[in-house]
C-alpha atoms as a PDB file:
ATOM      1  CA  UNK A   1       0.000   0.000   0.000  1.00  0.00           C
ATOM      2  CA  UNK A   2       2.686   2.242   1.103  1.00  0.00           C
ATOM      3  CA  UNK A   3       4.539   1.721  -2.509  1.00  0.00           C
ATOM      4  CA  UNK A   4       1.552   2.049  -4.270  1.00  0.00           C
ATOM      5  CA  UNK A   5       1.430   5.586  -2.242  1.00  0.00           C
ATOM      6  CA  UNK A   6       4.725   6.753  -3.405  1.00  0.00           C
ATOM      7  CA  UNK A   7       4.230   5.781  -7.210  1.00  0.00           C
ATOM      8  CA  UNK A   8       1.232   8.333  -7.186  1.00  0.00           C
ATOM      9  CA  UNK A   9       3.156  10.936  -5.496  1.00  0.00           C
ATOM     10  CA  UNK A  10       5.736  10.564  -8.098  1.00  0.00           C
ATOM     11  CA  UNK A  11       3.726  10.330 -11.086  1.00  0.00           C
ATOM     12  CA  UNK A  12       1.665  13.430  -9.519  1.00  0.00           C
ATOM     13  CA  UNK A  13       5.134  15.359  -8.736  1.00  0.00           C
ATOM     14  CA  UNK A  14       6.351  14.703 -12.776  1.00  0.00           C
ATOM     15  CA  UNK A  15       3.087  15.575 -14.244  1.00  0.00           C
ATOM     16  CA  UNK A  16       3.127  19.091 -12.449  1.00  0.00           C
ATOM     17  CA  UNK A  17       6.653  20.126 -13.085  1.00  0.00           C
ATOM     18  CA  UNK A  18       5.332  19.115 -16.827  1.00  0.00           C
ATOM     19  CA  UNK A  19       2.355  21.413 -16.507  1.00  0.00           C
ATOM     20  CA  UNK A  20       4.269  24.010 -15.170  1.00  0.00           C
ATOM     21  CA  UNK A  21       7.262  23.868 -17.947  1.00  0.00           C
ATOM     22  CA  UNK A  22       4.024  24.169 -20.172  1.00  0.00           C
ATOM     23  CA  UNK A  23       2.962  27.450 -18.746  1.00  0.00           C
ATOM     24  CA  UNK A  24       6.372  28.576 -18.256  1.00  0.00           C
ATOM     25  CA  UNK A  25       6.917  27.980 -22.070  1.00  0.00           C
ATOM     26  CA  UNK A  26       3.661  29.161 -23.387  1.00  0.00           C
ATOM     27  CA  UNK A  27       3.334  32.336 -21.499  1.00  0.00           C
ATOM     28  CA  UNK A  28       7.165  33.466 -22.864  1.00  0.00           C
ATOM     29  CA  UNK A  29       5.681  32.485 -26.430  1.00  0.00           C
ATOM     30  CA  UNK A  30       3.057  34.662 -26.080  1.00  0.00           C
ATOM     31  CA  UNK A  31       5.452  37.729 -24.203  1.00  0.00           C
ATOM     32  CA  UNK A  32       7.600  37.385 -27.293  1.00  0.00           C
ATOM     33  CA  UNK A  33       5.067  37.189 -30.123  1.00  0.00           C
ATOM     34  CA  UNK A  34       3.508  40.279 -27.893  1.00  0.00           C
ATOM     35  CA  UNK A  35       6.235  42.188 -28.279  1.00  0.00           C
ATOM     36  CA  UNK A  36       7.198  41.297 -31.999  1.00  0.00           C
ATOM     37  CA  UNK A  37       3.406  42.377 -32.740  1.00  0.00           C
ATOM     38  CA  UNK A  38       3.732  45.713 -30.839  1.00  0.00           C
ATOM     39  CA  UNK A  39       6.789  46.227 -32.692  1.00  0.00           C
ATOM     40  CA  UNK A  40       5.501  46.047 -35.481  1.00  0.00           C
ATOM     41  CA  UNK A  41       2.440  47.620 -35.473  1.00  0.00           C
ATOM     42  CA  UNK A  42       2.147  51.667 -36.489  1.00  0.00           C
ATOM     43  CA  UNK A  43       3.088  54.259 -33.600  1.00  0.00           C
ATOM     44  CA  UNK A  44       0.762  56.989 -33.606  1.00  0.00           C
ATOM     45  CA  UNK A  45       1.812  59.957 -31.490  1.00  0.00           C
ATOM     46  CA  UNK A  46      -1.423  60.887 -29.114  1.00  0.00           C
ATOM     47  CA  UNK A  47      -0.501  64.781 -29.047  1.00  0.00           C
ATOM     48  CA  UNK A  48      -0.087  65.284 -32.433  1.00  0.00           C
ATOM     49  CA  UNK A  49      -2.689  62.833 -33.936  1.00  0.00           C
ATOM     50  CA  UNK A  50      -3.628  65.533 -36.405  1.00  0.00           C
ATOM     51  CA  UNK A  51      -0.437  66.476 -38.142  1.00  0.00           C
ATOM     52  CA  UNK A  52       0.292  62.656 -37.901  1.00  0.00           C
ATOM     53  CA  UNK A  53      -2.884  61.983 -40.243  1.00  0.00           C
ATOM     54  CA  UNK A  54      -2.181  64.786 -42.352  1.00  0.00           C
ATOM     55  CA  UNK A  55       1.552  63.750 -42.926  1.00  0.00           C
ATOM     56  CA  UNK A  56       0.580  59.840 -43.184  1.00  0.00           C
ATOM     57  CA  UNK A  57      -2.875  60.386 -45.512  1.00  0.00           C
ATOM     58  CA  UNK A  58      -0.854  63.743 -47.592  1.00  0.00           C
ATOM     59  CA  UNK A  59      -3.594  65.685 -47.338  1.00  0.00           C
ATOM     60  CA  UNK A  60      -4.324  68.984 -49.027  1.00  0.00           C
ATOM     61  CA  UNK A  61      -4.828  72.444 -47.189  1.00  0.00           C
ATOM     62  CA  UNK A  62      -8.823  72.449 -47.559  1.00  0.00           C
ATOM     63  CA  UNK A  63      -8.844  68.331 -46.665  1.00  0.00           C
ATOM     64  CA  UNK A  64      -6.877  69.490 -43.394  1.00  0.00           C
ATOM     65  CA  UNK A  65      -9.380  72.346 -42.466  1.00  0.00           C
ATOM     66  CA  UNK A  66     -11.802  69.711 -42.495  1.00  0.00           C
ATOM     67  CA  UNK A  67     -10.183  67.515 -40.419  1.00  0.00           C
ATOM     68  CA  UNK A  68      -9.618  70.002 -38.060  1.00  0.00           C
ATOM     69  CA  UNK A  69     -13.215  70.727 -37.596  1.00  0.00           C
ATOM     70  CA  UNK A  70     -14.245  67.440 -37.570  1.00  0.00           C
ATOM     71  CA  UNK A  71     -11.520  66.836 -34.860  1.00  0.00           C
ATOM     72  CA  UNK A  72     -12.768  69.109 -32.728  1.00  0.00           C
ATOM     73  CA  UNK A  73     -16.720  68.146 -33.246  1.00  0.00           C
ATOM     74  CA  UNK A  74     -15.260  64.933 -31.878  1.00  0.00           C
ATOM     75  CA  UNK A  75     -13.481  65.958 -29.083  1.00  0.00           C
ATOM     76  CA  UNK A  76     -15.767  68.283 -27.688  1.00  0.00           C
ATOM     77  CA  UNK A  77     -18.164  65.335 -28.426  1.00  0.00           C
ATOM     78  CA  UNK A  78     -16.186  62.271 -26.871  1.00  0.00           C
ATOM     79  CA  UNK A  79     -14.857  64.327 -23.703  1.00  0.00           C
ATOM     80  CA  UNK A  80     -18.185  64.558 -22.506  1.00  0.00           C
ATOM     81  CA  UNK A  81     -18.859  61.164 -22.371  1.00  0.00           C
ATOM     82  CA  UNK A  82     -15.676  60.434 -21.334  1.00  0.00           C
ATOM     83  CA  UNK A  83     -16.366  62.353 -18.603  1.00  0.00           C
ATOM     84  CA  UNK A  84     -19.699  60.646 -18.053  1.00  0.00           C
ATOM     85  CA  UNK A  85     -18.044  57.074 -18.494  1.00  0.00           C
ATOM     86  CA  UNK A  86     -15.403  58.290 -15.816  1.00  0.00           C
ATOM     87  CA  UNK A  87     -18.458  59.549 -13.232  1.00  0.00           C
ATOM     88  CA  UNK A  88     -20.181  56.392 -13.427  1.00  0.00           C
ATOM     89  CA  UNK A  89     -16.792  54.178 -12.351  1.00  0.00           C
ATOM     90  CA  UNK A  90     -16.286  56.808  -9.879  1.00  0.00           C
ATOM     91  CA  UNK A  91     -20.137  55.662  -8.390  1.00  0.00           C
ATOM     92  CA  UNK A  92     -19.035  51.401  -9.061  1.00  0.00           C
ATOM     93  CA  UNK A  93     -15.710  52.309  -7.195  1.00  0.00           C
ATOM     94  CA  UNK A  94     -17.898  54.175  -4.151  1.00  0.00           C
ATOM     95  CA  UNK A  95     -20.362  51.516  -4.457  1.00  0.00           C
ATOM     96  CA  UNK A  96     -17.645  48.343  -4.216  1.00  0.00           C
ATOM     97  CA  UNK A  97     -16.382  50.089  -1.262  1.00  0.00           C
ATOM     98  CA  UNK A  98     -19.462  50.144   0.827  1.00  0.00           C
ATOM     99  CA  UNK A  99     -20.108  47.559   3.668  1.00  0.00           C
ATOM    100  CA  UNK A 100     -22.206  46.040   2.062  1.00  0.00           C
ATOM    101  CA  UNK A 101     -22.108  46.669  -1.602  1.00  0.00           C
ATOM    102  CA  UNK A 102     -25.400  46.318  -4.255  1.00  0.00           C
ATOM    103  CA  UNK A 103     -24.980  44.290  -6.736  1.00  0.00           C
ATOM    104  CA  UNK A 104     -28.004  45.712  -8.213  1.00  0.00           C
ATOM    105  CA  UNK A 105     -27.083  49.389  -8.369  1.00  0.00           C
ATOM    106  CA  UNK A 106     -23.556  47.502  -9.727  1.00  0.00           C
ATOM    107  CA  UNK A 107     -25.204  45.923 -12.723  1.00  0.00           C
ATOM    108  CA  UNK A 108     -27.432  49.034 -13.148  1.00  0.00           C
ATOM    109  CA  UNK A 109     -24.430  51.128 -13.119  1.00  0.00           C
ATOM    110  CA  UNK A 110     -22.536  48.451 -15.672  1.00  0.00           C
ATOM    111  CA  UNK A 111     -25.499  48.585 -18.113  1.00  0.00           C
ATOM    112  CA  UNK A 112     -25.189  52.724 -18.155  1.00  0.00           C
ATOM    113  CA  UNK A 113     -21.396  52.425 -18.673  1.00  0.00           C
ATOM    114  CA  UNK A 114     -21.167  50.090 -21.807  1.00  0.00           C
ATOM    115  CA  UNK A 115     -23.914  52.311 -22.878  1.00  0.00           C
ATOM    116  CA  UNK A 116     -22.088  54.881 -22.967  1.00  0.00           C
ATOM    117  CA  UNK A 117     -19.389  53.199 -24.084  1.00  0.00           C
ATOM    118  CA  UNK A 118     -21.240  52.747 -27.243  1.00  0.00           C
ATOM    119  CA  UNK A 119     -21.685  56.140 -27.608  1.00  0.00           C
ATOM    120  CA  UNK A 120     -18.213  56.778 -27.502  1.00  0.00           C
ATOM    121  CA  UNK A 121     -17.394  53.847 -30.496  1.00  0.00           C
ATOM    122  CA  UNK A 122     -20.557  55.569 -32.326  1.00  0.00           C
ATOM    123  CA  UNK A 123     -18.528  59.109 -32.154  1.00  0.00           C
ATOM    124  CA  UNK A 124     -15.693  57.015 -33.677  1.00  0.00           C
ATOM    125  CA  UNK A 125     -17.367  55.845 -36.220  1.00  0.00           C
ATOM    126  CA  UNK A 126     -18.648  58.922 -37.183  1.00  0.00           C
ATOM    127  CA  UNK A 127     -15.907  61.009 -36.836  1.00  0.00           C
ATOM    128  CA  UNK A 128     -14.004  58.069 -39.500  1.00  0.00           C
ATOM    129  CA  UNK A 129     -16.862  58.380 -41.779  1.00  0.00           C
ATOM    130  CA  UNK A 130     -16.517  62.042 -41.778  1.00  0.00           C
ATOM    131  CA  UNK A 131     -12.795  61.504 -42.443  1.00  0.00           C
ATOM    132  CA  UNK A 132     -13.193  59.391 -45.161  1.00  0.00           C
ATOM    133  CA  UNK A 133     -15.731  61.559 -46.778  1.00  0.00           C
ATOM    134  CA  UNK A 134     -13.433  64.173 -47.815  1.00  0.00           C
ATOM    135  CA  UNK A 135     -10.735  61.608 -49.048  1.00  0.00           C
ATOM    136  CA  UNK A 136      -9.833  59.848 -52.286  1.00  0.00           C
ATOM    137  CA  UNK A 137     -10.168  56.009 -52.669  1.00  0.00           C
ATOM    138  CA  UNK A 138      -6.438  55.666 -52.084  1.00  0.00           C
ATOM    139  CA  UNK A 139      -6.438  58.161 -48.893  1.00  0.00           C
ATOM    140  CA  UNK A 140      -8.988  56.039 -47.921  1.00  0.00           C
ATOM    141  CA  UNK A 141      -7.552  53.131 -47.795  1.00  0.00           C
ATOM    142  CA  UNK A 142      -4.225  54.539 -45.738  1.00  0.00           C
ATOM    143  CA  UNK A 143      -7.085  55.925 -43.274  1.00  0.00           C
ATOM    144  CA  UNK A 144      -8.796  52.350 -42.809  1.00  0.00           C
ATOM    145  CA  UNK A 145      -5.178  50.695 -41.980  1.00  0.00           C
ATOM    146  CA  UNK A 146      -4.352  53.563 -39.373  1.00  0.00           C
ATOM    147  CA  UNK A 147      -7.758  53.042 -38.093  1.00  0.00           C
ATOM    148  CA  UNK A 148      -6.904  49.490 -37.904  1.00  0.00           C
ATOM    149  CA  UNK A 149      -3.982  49.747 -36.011  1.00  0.00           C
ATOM    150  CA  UNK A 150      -5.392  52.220 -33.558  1.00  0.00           C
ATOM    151  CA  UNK A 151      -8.306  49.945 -32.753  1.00  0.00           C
ATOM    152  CA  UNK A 152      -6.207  46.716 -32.699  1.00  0.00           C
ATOM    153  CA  UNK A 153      -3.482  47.984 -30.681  1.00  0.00           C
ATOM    154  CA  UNK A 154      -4.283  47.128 -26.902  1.00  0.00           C
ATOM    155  CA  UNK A 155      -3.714  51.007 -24.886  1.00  0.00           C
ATOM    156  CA  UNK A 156      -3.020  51.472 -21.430  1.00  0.00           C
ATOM    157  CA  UNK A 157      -4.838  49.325 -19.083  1.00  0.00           C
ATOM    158  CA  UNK A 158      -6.612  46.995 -21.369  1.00  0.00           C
ATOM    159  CA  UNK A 159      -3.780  44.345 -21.511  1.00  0.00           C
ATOM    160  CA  UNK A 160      -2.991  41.232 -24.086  1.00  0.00           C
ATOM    161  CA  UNK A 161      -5.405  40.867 -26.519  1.00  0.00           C
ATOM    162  CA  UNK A 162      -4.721  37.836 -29.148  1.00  0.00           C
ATOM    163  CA  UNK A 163      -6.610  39.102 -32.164  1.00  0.00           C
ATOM    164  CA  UNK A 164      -4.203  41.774 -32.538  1.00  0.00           C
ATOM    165  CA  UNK A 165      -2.176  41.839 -36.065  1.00  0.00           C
ATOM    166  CA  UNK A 166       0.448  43.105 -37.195  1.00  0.00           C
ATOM    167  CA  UNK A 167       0.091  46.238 -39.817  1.00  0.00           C
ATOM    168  CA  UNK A 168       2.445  47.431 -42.603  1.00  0.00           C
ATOM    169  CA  UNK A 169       1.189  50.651 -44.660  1.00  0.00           C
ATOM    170  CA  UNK A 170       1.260  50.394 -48.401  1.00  0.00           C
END
């Protein structure tokens, strides 16, 4: 009995060290493909996204004074419900701190935040299509692939994500 003990300990033992070479292995697979990826994938400056666009897309003087103003429709646009979406964590944050928090003000509060985080992705949208309506077919195409990247690439905060890909403008 006392053998038959030991074997299982052993066998148990080997098979962990294997499952943990495994994760060792895999997780430094994924850290370097990460990084290669990230590499790889277009750096947009955040302060001077404008110029950036015009420089990248070559656009003309009139095609920039649009961009400008659609930029700052955006902004104006997008800040506010920023500032919403940032109010309503403020509330979940006050509300997970309580005693004895509600989970149903939680999931009420939840339901108002990805609604407003739809908002925001509908502002995006918008301000792309208004991008893209004062562009030629070629522009256009340089626009969707900077789009791409910016909505691929993982920002601060919202760690690995393995449907990113790797870009490389024409």
């Amino acid at each position: 009995m006392l053998k038959f003990s030991k074997t299982a300990l052993v066998i148990l033992v080997v098979f962990l060290i294997g499952t943990n070479i495994a994760v060792i292995v895999t997780y430094h697979s994924h850290l370097k493909r990460d990084l290669q990826e990230t590499e790889q994938s277009i750096d947009i400056p955040p302060r001077q996204f404008g110029s950036f666009i015009a420089a990248e897309l070559n656009l003309d003087d009139m095609q920039q004074t649009q961009f400008r103003e659609f930029r700052r429709s955006y902004n104006r646009s997008a800040n506010k419900t920023m500032a919403s979406m940032n109010g309503i964590r403020n509330r979940m944050a006050r509300e997970l701190k309580a005693v004895h928090p509600d989970r149903k003000k939680l999931e009420e509060l939840a339901g108002i935040l990805g609604q407003k985080h739809k908002e925001l992705k509908i502002l995006t949208f918008d301000y792309y299509f208004n991008m893209q309506s004062v562009l030629s077919p070629e522009q256009q195409d340089k626009l969707a692939i900077l789009f791409q990247s910016m909505l691929s690439v993982p920002g601060p905060g919202q760690g690995y994500r393995s449907e990113r890909k790797s870009l490389n403008l024409p």
